[in-house]
PDB file of N, CA and C in Angstrom:
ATOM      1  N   UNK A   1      99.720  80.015 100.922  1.00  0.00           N
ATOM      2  CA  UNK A   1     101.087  79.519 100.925  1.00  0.00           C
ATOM      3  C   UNK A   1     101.927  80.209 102.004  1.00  0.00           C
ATOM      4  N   UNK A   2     101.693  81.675 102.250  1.00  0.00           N
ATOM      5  CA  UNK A   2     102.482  82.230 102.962  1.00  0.00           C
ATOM      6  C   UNK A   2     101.937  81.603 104.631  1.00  0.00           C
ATOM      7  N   UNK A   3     100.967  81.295 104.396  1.00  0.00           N
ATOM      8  CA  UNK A   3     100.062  81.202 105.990  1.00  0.00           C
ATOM      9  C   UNK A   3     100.491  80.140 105.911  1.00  0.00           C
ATOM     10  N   UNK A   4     101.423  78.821 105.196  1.00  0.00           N
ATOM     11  CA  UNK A   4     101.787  77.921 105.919  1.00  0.00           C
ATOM     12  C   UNK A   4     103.069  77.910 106.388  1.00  0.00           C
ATOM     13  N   UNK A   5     103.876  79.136 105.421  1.00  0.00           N
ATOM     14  CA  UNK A   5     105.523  79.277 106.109  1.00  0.00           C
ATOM     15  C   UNK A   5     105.569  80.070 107.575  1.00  0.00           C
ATOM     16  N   UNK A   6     104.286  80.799 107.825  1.00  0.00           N
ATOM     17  CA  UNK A   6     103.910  81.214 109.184  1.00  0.00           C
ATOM     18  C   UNK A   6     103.625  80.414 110.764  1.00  0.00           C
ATOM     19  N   UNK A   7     103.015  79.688 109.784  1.00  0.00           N
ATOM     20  CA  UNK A   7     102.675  78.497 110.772  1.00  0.00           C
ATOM     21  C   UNK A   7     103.548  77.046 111.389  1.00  0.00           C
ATOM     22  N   UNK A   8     104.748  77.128 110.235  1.00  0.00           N
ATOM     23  CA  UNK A   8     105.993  76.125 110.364  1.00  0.00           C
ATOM     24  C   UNK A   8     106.740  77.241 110.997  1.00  0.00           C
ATOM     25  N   UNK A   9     106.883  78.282 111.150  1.00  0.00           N
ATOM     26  CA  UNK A   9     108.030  79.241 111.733  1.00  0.00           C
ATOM     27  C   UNK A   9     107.128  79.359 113.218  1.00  0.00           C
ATOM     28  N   UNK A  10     105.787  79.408 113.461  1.00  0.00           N
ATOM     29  CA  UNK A  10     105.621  79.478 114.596  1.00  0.00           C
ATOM     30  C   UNK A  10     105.747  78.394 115.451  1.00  0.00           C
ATOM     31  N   UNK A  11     105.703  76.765 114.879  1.00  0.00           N
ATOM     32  CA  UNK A  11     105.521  75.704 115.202  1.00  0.00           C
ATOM     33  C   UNK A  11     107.229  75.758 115.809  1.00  0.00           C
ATOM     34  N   UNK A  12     107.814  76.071 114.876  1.00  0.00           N
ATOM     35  CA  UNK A  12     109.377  76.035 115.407  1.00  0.00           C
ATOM     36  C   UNK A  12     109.866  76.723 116.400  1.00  0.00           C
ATOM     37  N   UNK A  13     109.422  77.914 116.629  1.00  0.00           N
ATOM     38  CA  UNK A  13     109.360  78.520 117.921  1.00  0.00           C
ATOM     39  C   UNK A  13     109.065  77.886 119.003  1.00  0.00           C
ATOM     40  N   UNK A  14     107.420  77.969 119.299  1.00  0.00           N
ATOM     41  CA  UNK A  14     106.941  77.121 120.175  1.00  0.00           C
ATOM     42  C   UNK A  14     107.949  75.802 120.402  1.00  0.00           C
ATOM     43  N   UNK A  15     108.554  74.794 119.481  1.00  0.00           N
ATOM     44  CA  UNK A  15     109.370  73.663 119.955  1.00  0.00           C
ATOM     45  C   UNK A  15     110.631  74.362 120.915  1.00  0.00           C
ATOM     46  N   UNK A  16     111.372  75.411 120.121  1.00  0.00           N
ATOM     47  CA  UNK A  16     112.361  75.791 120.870  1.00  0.00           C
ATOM     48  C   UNK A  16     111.719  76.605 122.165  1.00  0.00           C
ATOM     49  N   UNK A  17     111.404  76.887 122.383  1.00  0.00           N
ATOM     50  CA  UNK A  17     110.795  77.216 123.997  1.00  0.00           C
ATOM     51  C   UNK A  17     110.264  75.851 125.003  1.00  0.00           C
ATOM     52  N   UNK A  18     109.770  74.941 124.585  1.00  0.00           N
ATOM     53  CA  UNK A  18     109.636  74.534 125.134  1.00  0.00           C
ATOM     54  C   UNK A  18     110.713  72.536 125.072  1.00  0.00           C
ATOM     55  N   UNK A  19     111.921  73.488 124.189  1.00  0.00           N
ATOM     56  CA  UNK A  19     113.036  72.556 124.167  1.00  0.00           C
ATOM     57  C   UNK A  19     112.512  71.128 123.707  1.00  0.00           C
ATOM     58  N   UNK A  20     111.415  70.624 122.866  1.00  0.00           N
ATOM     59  CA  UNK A  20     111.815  69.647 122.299  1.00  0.00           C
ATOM     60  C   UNK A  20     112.652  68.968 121.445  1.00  0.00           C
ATOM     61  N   UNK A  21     112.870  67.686 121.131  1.00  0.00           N
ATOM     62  CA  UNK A  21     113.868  67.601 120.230  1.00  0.00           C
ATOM     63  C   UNK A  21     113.706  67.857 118.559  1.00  0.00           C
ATOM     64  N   UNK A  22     112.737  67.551 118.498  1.00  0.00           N
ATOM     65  CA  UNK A  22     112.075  67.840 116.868  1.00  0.00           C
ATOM     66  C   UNK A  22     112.283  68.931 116.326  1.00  0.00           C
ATOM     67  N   UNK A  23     112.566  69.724 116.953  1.00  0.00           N
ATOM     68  CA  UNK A  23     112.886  71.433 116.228  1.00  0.00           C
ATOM     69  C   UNK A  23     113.560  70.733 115.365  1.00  0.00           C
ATOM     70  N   UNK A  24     114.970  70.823 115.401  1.00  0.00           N
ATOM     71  CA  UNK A  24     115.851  70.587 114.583  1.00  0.00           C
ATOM     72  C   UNK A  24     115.400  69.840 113.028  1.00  0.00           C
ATOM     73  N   UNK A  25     115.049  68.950 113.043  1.00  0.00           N
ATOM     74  CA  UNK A  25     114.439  68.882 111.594  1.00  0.00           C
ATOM     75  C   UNK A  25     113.322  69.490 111.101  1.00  0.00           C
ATOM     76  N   UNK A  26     112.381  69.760 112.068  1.00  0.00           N
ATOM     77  CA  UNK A  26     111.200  70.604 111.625  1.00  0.00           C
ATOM     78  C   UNK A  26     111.931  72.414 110.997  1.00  0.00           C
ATOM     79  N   UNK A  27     112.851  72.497 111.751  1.00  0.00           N
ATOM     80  CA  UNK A  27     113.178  73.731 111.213  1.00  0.00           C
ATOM     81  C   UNK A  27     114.116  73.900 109.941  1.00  0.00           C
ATOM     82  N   UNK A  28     114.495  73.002 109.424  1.00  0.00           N
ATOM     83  CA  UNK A  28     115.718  72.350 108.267  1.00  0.00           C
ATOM     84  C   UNK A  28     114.498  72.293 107.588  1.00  0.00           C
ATOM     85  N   UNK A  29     113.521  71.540 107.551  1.00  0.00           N
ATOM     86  CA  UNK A  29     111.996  71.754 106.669  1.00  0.00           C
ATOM     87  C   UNK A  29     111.597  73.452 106.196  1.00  0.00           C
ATOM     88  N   UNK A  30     111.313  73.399 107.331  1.00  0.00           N
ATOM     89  CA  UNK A  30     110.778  74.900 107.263  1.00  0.00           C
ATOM     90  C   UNK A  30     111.592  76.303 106.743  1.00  0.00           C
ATOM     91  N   UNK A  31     113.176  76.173 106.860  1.00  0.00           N
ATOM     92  CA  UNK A  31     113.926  76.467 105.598  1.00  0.00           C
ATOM     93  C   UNK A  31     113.810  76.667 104.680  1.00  0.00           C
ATOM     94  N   UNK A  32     113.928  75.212 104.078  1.00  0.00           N
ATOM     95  CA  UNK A  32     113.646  74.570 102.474  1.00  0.00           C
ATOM     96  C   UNK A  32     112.226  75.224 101.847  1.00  0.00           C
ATOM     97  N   UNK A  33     110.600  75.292 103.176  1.00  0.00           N
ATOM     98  CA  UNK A  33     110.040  75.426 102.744  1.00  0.00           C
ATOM     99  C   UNK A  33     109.732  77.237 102.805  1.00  0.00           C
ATOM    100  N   UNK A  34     110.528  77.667 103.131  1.00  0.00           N
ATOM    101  CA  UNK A  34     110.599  79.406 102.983  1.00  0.00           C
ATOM    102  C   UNK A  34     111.422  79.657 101.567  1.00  0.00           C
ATOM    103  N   UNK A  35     112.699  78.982 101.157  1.00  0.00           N
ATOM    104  CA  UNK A  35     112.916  79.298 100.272  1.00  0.00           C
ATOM    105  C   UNK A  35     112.622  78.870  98.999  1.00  0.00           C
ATOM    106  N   UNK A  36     111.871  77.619  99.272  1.00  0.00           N
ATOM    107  CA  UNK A  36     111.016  77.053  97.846  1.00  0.00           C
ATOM    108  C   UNK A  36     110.098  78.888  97.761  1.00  0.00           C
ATOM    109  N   UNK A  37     109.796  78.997  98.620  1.00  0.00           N
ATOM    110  CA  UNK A  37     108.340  80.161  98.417  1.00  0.00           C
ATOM    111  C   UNK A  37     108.828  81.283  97.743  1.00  0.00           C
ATOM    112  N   UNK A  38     109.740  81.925  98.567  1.00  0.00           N
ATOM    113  CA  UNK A  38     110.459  83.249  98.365  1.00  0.00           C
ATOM    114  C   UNK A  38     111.307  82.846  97.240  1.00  0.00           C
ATOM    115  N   UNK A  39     111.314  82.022  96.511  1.00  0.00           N
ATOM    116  CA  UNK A  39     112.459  82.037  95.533  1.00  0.00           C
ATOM    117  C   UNK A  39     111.958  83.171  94.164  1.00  0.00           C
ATOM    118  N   UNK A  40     110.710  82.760  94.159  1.00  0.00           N
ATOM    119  CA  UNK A  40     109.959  83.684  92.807  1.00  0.00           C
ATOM    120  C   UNK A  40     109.918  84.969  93.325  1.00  0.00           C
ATOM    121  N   UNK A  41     109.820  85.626  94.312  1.00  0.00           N
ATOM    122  CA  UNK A  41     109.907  86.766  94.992  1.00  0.00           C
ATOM    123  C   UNK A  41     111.187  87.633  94.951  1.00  0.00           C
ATOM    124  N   UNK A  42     112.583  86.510  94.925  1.00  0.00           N
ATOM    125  CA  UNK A  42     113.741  87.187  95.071  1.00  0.00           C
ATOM    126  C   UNK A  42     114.253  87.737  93.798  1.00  0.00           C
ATOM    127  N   UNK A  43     113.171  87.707  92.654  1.00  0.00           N
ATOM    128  CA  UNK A  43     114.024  88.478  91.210  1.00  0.00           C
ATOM    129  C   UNK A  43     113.920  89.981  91.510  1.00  0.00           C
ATOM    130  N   UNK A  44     114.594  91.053  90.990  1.00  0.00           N
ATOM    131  CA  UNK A  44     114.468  92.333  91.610  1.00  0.00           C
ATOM    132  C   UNK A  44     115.055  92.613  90.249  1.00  0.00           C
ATOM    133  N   UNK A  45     114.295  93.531  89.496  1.00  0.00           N
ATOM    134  CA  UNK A  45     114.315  94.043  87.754  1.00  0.00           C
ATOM    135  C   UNK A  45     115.477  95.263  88.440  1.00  0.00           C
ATOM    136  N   UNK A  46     115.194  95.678  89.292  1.00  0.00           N
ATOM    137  CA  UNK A  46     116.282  96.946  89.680  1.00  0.00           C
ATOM    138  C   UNK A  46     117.767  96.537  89.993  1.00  0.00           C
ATOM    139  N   UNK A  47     118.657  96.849  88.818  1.00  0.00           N
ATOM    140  CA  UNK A  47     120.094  96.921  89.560  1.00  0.00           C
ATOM    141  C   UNK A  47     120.414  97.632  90.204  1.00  0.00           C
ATOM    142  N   UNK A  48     120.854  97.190  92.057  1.00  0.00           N
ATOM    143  CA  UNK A  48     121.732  97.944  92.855  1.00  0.00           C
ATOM    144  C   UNK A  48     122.853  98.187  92.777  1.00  0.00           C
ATOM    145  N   UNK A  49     123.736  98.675  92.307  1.00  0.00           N
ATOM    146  CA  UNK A  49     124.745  99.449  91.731  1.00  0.00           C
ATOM    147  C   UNK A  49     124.784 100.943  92.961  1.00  0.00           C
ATOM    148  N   UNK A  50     125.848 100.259  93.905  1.00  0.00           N
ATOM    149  CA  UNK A  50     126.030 101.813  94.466  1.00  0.00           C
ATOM    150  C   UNK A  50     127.605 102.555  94.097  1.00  0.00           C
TER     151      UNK A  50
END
């Protein structure tokens, strides 16, 4: 799973370097599909309380 949010973040790169137009929705994807992933990741049992 992670090796495909790697591979949409590199794909998006590569577009912006070489300025195609497709970034732009490919990367609005690739968003959505980082934070579908990381969402179960972002619970943190530790309260930060400084």
């Amino acid at each position: 799973m992670m090796l495909s949010m790697f591979v949409l973040w590199t794909i998006v790169f590569v577009g912006i370097f070489v300025r195609r137009r497709w970034v732009i929705p490919v990367s609005l994807v690739t968003i959505i599909w980082t934070v579908v992933l990381l969402r179960p990741h972002m619970t943190d049992p530790i309260p930060l309380n400084f």
